[in-house]
Protein backbone atom coordinates (compact mmCIF):
# COMPACT_ATOMS: atom_id res chain seq x y z
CA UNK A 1 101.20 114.49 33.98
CA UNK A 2 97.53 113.84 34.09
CA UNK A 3 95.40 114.34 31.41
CA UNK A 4 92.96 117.24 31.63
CA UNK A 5 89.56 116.60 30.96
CA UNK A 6 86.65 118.91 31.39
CA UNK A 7 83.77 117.19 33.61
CA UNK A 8 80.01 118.30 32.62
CA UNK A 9 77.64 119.50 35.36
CA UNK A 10 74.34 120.25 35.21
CA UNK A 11 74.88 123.95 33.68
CA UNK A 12 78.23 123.93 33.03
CA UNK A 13 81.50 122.57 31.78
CA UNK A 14 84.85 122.56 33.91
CA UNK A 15 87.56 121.44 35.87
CA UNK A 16 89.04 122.83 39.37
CA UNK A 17 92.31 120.94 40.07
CA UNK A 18 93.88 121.47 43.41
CA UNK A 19 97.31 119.58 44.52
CA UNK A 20 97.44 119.44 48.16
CA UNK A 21 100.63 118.42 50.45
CA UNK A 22 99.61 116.57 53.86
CA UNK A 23 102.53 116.19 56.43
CA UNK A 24 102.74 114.45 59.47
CA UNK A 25 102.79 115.92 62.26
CA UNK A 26 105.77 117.81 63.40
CA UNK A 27 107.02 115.56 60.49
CA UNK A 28 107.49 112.76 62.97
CA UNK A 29 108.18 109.87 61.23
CA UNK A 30 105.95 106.83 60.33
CA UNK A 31 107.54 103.66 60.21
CA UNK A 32 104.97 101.22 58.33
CA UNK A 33 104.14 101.58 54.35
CA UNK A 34 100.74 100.17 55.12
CA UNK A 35 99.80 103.60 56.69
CA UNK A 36 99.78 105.27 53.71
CA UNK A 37 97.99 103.07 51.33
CA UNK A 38 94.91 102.87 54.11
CA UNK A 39 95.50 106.95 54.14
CA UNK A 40 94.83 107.36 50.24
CA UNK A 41 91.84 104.68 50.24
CA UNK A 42 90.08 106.69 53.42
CA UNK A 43 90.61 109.79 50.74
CA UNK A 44 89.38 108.35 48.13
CA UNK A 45 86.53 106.86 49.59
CA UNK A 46 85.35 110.72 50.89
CA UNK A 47 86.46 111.88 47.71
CA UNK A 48 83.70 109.70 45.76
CA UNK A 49 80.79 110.40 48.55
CA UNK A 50 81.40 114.36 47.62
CA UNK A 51 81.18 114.18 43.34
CA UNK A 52 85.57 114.65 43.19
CA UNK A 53 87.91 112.60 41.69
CA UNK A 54 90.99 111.59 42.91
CA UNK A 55 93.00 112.01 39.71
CA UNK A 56 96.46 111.31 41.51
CA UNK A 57 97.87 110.21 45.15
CA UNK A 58 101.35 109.70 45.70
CA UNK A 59 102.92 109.97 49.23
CA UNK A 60 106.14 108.31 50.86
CA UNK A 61 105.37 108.36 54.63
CA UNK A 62 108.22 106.33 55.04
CA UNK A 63 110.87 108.36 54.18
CA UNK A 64 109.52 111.96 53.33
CA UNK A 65 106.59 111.99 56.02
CA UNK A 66 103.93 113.54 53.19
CA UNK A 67 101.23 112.53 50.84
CA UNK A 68 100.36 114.70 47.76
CA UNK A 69 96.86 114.53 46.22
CA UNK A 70 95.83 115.63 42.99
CA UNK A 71 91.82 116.65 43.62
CA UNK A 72 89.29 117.58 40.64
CA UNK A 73 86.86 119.42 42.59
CA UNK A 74 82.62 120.09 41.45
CA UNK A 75 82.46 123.41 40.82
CA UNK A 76 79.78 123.90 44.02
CA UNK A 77 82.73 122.51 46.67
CA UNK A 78 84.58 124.47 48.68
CA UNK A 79 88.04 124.17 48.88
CA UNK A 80 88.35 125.06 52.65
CA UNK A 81 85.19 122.15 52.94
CA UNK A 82 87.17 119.64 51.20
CA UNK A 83 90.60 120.00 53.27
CA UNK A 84 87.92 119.98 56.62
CA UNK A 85 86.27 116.94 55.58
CA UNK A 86 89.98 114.71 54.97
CA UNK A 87 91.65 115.82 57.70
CA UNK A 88 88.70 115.19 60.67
């Protein structure tokens, strides 16, 4: 388990985790490993540009067709926002 630690923002103290579960589609499976790693660098990279951390990704496309994320939010982003802005 990750450790929790509370991130300081301007006028506050805090930490929003959220674990989100991506599937493929109609779970149709994906053959290549590579996939996956280019997946969780594309969501880390949009994760950095929008003050969250990526605190965890762990996915087996391979096999299971999903790719959890472990997301420490800034208190000022939307939830709904973030889930828009990785899956366009």
């Amino acid at each position: 388990m990750v450790s929790s630690r509370l991130r300081s923002f301007s006028h506050s103290v805090g930490s929003i985790e959220i674990h989100i579960v991506f599937v493929t589609k109609s779970r149709y499976p994906v053959r290549s490993g590579d996939v996956e790693l280019d997946i969780i660098d594309l969501i880390h990279g949009i994760c950095q540009k929008h003050r969250c951390l990526l605190k965890e990704a762990k996915g087996d496309l391979v096999k299971n067709d999903q790719i959890h994320l472990l997301i420490d939010l800034a208190p000022d982003v939307l939830i709904s926002t973030k889930i828009r802005e990785i899956t366009i």
